[in-house]
N, C-alpha and C. Protein backbone atom coordinates (compact mmCIF):
# COMPACT_ATOMS: atom_id res chain seq x y z
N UNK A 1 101.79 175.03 68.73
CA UNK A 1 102.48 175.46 69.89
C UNK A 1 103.94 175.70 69.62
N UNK A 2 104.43 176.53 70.76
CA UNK A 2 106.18 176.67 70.59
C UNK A 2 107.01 175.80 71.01
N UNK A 3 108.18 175.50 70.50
CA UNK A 3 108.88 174.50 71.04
C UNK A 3 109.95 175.72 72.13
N UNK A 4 110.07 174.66 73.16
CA UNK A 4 110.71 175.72 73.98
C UNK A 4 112.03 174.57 73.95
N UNK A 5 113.63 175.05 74.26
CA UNK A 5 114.40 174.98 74.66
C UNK A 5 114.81 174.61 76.00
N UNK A 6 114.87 173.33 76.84
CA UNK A 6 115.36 172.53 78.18
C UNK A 6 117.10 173.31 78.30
N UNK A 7 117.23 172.92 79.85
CA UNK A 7 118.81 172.80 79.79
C UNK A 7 119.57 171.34 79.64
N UNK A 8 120.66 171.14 79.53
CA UNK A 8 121.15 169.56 79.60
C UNK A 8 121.32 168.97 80.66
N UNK A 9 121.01 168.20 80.67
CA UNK A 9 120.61 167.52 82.09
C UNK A 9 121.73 165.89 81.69
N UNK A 10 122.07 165.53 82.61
CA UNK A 10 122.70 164.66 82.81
C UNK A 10 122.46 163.60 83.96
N UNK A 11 121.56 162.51 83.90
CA UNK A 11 120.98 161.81 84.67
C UNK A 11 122.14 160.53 84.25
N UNK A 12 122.73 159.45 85.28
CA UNK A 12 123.07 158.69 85.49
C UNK A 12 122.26 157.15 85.00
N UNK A 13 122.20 156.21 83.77
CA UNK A 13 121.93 155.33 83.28
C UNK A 13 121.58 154.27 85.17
N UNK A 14 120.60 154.10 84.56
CA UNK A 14 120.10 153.28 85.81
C UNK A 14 120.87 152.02 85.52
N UNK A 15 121.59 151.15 86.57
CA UNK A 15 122.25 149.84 86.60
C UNK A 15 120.47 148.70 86.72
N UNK A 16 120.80 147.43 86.08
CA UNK A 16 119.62 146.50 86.61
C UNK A 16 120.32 145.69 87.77
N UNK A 17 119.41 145.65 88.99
CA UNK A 17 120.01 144.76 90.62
C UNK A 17 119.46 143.38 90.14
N UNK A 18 120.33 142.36 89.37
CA UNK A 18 120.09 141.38 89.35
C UNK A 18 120.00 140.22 90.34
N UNK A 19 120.00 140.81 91.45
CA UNK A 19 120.09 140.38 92.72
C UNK A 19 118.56 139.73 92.77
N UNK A 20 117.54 140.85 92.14
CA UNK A 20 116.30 140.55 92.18
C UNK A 20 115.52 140.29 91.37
N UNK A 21 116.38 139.51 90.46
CA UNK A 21 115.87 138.78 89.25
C UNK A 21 115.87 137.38 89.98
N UNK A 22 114.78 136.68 89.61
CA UNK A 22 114.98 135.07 89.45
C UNK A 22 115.49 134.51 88.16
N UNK A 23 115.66 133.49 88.46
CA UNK A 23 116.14 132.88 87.46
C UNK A 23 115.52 131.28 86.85
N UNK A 24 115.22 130.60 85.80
CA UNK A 24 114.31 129.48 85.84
C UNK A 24 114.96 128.48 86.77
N UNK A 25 116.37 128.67 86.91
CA UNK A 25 116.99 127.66 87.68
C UNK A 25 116.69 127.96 89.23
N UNK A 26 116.45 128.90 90.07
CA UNK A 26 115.69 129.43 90.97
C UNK A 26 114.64 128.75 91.24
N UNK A 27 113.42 128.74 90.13
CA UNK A 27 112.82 128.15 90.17
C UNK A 27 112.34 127.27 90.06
N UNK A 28 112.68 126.61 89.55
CA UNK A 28 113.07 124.83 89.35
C UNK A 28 113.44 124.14 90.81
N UNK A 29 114.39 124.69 91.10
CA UNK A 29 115.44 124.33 92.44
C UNK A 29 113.64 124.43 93.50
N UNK A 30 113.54 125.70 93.27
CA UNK A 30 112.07 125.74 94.88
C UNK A 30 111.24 124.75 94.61
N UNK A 31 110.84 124.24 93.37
CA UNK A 31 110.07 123.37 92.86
C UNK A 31 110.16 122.37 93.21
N UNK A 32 111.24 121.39 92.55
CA UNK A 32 111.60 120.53 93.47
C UNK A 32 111.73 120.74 94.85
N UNK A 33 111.93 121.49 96.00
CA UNK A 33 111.90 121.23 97.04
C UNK A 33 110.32 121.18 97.48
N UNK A 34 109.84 121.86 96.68
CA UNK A 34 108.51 121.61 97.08
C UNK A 34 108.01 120.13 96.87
N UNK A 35 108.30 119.48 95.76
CA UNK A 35 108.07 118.22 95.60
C UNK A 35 108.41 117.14 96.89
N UNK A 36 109.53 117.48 97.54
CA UNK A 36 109.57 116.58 98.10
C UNK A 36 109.42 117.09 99.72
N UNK A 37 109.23 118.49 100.18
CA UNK A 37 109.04 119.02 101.34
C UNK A 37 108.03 119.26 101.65
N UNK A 38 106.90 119.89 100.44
CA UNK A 38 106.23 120.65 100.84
C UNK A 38 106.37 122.32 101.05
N UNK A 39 105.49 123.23 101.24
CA UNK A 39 105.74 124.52 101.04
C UNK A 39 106.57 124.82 102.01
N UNK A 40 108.26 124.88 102.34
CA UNK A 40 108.73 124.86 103.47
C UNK A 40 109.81 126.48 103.08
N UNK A 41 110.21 126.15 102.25
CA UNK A 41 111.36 127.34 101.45
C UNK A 41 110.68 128.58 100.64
N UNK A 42 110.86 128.36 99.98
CA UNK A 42 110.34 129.35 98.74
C UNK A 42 109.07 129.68 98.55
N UNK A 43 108.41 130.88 98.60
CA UNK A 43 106.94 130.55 97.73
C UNK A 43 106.90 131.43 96.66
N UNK A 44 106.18 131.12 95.67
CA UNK A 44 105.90 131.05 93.94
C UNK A 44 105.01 131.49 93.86
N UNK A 45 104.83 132.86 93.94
CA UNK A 45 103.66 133.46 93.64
C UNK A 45 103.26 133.80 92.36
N UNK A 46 102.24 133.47 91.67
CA UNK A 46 101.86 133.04 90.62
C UNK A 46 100.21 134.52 89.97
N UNK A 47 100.85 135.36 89.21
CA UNK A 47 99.95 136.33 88.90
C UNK A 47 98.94 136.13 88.35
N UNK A 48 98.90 135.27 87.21
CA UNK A 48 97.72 135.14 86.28
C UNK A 48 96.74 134.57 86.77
N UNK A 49 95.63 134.66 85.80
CA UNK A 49 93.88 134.31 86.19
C UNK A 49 93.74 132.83 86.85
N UNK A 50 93.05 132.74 87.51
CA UNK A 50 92.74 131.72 87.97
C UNK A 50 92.54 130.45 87.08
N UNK A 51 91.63 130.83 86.02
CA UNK A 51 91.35 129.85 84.66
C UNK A 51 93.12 129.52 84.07
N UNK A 52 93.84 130.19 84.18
CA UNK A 52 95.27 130.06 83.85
C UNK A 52 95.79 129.06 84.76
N UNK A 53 95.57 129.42 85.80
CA UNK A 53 96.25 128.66 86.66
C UNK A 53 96.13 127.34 87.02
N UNK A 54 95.04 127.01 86.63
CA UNK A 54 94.07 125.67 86.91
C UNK A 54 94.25 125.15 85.74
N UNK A 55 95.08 125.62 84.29
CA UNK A 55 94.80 124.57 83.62
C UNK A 55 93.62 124.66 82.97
N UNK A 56 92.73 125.40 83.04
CA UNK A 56 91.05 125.60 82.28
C UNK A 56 91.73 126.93 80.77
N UNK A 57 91.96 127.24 81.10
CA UNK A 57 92.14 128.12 80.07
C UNK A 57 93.62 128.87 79.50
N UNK A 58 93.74 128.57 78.36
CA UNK A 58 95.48 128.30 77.59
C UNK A 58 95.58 129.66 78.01
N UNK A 59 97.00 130.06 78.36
CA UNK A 59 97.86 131.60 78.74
C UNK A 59 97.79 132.41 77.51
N UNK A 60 97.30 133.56 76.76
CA UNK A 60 97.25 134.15 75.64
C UNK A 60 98.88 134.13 74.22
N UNK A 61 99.68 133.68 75.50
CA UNK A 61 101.21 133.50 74.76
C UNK A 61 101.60 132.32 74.92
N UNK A 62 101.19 131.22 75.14
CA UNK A 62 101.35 130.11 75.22
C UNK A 62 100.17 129.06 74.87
N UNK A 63 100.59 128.05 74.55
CA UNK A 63 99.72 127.05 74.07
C UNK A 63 99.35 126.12 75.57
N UNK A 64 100.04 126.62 76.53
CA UNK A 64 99.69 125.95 77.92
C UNK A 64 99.24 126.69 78.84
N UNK A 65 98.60 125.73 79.72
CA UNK A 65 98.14 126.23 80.79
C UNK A 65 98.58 125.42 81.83
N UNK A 66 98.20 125.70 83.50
CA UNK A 66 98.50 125.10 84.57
C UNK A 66 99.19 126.04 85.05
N UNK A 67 99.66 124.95 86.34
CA UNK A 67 100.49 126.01 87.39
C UNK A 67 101.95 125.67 87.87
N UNK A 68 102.29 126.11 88.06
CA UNK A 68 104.52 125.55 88.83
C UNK A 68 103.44 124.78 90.13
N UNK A 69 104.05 123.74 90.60
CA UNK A 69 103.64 122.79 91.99
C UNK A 69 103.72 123.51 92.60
N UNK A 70 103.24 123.59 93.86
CA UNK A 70 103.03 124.52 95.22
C UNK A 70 103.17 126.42 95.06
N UNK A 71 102.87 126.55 93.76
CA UNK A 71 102.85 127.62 93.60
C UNK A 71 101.18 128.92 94.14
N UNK A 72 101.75 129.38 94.67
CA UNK A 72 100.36 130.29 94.94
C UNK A 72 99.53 131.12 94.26
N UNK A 73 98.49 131.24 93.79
CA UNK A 73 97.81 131.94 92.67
C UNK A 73 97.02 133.36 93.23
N UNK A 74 97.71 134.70 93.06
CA UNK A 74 97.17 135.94 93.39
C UNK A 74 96.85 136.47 92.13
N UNK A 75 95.39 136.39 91.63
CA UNK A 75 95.64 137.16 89.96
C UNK A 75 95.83 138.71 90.14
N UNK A 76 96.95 139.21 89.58
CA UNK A 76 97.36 140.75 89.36
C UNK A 76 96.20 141.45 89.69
N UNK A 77 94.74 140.84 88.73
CA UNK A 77 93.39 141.74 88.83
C UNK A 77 92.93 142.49 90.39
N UNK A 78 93.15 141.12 91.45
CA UNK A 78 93.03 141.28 92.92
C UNK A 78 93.33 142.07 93.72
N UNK A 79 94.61 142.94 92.97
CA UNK A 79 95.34 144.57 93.55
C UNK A 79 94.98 145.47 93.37
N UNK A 80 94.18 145.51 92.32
CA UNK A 80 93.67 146.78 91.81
C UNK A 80 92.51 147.33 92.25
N UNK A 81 92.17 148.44 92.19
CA UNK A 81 90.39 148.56 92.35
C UNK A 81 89.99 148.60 91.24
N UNK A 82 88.67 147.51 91.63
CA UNK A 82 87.95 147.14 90.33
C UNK A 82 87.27 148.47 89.13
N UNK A 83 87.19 149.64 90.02
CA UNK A 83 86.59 151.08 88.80
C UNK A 83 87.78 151.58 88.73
N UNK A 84 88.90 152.39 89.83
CA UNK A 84 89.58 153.03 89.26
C UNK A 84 91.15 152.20 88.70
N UNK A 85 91.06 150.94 89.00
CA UNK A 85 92.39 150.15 88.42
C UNK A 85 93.68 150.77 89.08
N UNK A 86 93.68 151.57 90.17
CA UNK A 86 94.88 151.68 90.38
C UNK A 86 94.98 150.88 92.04
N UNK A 87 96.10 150.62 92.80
CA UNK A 87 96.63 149.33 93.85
C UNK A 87 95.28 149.77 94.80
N UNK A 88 95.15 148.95 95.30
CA UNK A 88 94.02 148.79 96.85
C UNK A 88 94.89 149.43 97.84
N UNK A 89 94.25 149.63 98.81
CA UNK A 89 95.37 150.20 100.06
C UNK A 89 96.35 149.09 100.35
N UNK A 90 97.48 149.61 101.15
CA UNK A 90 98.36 149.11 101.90
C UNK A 90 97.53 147.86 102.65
N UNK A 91 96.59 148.08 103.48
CA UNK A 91 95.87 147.54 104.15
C UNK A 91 95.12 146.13 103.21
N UNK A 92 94.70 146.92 102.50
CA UNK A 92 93.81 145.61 101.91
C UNK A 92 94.82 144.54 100.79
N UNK A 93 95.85 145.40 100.81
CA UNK A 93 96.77 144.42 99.95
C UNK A 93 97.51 143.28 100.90
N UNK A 94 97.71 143.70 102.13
CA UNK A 94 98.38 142.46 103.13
C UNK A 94 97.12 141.49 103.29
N UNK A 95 95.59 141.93 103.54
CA UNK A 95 94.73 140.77 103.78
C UNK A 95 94.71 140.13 102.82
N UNK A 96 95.18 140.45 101.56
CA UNK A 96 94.96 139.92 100.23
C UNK A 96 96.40 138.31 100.50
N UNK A 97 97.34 139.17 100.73
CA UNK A 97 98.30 137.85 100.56
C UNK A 97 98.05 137.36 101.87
N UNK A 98 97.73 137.68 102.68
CA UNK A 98 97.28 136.46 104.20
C UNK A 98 96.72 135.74 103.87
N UNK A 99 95.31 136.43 103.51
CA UNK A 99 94.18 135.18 103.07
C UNK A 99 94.71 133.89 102.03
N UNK A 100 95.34 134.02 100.98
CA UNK A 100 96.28 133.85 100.27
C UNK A 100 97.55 133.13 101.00
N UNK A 101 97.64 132.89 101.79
CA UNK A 101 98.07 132.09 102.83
C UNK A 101 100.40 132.53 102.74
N UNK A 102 100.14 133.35 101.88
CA UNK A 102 101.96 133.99 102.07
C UNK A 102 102.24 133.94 103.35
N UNK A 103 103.84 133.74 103.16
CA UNK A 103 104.32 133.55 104.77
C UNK A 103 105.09 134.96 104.43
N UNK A 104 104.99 136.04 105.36
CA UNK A 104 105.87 137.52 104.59
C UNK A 104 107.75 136.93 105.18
N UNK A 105 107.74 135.91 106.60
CA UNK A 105 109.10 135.37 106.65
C UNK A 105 109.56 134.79 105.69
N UNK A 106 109.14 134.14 104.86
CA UNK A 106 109.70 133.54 103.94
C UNK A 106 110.20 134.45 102.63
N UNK A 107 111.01 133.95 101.61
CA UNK A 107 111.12 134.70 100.34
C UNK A 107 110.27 134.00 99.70
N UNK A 108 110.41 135.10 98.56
CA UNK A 108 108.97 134.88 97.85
C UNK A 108 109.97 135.44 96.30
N UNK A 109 109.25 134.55 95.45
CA UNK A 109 109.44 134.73 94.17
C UNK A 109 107.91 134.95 93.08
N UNK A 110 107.86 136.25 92.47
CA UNK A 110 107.03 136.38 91.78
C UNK A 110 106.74 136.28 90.15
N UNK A 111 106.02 135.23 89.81
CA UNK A 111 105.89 135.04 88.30
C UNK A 111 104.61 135.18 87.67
N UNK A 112 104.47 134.98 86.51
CA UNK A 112 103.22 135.37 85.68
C UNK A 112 103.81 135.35 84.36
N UNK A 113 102.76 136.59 83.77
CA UNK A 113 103.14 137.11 82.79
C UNK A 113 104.56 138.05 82.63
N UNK A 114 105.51 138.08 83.22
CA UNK A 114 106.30 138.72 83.00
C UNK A 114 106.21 140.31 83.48
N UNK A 115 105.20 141.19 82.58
CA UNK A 115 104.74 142.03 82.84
C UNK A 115 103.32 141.70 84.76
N UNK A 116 102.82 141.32 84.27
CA UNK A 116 101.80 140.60 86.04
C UNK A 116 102.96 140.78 87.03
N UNK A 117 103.76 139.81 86.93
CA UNK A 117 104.80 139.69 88.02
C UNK A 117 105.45 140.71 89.06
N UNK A 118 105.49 142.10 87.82
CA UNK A 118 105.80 143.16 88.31
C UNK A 118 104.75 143.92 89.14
N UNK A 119 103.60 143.57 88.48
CA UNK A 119 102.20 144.14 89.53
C UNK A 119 102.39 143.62 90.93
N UNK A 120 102.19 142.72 90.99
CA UNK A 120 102.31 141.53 92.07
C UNK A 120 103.59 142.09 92.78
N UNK A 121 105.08 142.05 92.44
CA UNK A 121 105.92 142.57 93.26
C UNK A 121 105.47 144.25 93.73
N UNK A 122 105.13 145.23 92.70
CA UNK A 122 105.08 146.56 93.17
C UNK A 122 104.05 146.37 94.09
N UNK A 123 102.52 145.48 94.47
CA UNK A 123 101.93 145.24 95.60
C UNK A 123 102.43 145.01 96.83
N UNK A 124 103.58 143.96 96.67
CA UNK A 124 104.38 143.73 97.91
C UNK A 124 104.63 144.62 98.40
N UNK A 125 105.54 145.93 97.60
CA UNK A 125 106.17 146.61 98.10
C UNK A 125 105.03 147.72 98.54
N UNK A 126 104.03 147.85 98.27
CA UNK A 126 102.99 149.02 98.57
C UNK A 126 102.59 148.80 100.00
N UNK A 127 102.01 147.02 100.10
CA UNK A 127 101.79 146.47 101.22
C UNK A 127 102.93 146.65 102.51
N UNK A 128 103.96 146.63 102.04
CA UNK A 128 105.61 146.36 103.02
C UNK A 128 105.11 144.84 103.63
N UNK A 129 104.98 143.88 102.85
CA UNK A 129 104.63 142.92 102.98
C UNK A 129 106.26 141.89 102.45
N UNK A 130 106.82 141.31 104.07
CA UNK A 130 108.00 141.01 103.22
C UNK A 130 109.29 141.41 103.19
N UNK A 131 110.85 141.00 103.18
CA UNK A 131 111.35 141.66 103.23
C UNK A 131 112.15 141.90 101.50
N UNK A 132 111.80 143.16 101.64
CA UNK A 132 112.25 143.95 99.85
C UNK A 132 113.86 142.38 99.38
N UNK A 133 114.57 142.29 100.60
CA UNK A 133 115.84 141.44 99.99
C UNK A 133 115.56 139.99 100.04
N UNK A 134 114.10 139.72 100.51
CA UNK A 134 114.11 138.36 100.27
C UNK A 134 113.05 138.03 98.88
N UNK A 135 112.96 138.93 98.57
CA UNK A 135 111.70 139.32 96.85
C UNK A 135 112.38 139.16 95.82
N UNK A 136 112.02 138.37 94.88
CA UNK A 136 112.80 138.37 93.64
C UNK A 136 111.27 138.24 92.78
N UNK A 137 111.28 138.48 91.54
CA UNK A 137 110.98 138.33 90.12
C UNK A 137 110.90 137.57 89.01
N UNK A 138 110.31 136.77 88.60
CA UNK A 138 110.83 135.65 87.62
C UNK A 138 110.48 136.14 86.16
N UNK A 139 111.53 136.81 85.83
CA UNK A 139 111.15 137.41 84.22
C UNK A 139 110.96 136.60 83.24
N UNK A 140 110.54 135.56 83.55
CA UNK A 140 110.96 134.51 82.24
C UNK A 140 109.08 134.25 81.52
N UNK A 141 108.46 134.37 82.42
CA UNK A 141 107.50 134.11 82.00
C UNK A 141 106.34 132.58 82.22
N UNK A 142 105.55 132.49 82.05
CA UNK A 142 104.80 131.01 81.38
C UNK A 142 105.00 130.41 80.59
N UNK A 143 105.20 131.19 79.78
CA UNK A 143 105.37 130.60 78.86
C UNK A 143 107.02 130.42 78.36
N UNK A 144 108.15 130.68 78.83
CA UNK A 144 109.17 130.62 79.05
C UNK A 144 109.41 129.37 79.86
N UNK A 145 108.44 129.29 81.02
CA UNK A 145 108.82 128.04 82.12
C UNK A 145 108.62 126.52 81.25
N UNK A 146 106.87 126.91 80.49
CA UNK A 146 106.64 125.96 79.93
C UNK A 146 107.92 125.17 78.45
N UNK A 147 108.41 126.38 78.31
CA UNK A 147 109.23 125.46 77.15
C UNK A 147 110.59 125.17 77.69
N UNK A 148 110.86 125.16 79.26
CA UNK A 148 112.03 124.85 79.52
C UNK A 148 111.91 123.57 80.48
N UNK A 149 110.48 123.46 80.62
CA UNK A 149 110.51 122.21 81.48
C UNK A 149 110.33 121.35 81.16
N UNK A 150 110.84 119.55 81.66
CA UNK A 150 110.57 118.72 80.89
C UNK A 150 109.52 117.47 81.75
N UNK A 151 109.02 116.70 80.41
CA UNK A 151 107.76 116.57 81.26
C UNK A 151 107.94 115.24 82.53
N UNK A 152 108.83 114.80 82.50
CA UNK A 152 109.55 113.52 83.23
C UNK A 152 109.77 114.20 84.91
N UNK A 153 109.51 115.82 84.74
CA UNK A 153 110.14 116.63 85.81
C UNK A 153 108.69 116.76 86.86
N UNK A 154 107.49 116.68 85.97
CA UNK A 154 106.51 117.23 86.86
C UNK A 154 106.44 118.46 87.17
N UNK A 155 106.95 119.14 86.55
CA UNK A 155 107.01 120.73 86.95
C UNK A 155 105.75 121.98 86.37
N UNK A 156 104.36 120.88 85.77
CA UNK A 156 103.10 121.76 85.39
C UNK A 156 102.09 121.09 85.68
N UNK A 157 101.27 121.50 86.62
CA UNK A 157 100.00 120.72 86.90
C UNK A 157 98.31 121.34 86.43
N UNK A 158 98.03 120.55 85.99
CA UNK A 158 96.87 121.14 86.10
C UNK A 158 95.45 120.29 87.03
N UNK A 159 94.76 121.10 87.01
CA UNK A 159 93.46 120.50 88.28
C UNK A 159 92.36 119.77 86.92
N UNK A 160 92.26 118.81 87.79
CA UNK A 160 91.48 117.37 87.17
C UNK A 160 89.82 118.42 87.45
N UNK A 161 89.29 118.23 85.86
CA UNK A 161 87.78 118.61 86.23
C UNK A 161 87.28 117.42 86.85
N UNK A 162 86.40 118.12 87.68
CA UNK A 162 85.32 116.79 88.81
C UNK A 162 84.20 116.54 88.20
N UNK A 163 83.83 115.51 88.15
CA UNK A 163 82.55 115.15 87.38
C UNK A 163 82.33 114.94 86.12
């Protein structure tokens, strides 16, 4: 084929709104309040698999598993449609975090995999579930949380097998 010749274009370097970054100290801080409140402030929405979340099965980048305390578990998979993989409706994405028991008054912080997290927020925003300035991001990861927390803190639980 031919290579064809563009004109110059001059697009403006996108700034990052760190406004809507979390931060581990963010999350730490909701954590503890959860420890001693209950789900009253913050909620921690939590992307990865369920087996992740519970503690049954180690995170692929980490040697741990479990979950942040009072954190809520939506796996990324749950947005998608299961053949064509791209978001569920508007519609079915709000029954998703109702059922899921999200308060959309409250802020909400989304974590996972780093990459998940972002699924999970671009759902919010598909849903309009929420307000866009009370949404933040936790780029840090699982495996990021796990090597910054200490264990005196209580800040990873996992679910006791029964039986």
């Amino acid at each position: 084929g031919e290579v064809y010749s563009f004109g110059h274009c001059i697009y403006p370097a996108p700034r990052l709104d760190e406004t809507k970054l979390a931060t581990f100290e963010d999350i730490r801080e909701a954590t503890m309040d959860y420890n001693k409140e209950g789900r009253q402030g913050i909620q921690v929405l939590d992307s990865r698999s369920s087996g992740q979340f519970r503690g049954r099965h180690p995170a692929p980048q980490s040697d741990s598993s479990g979950h942040i305390p009072g954190s809520i578990n939506i796996p990324y998979g749950l947005m998608l449609d299961p053949e064509t993989k791209v978001f569920l409706s508007s519609d079915q994405l709000k029954k998703i975090f109702e059922m899921k028991g999200v308060d959309p008054l409250k802020p909400i912080i989304s974590s996972g995999t780093s990459i998940t997290a972002y699924v999970l927020e671009t759902a919010l925003i598909e849903a309009q579930f929420g307000s866009p300035d009370s949404r933040k991001v936790y780029d840090g990861s699982w495996s990021k949380w796990t090597q910054r927390v200490r264990p005196g803190d209580y800040l990873v639980l996992k679910e006791q097998n029964s039986g």
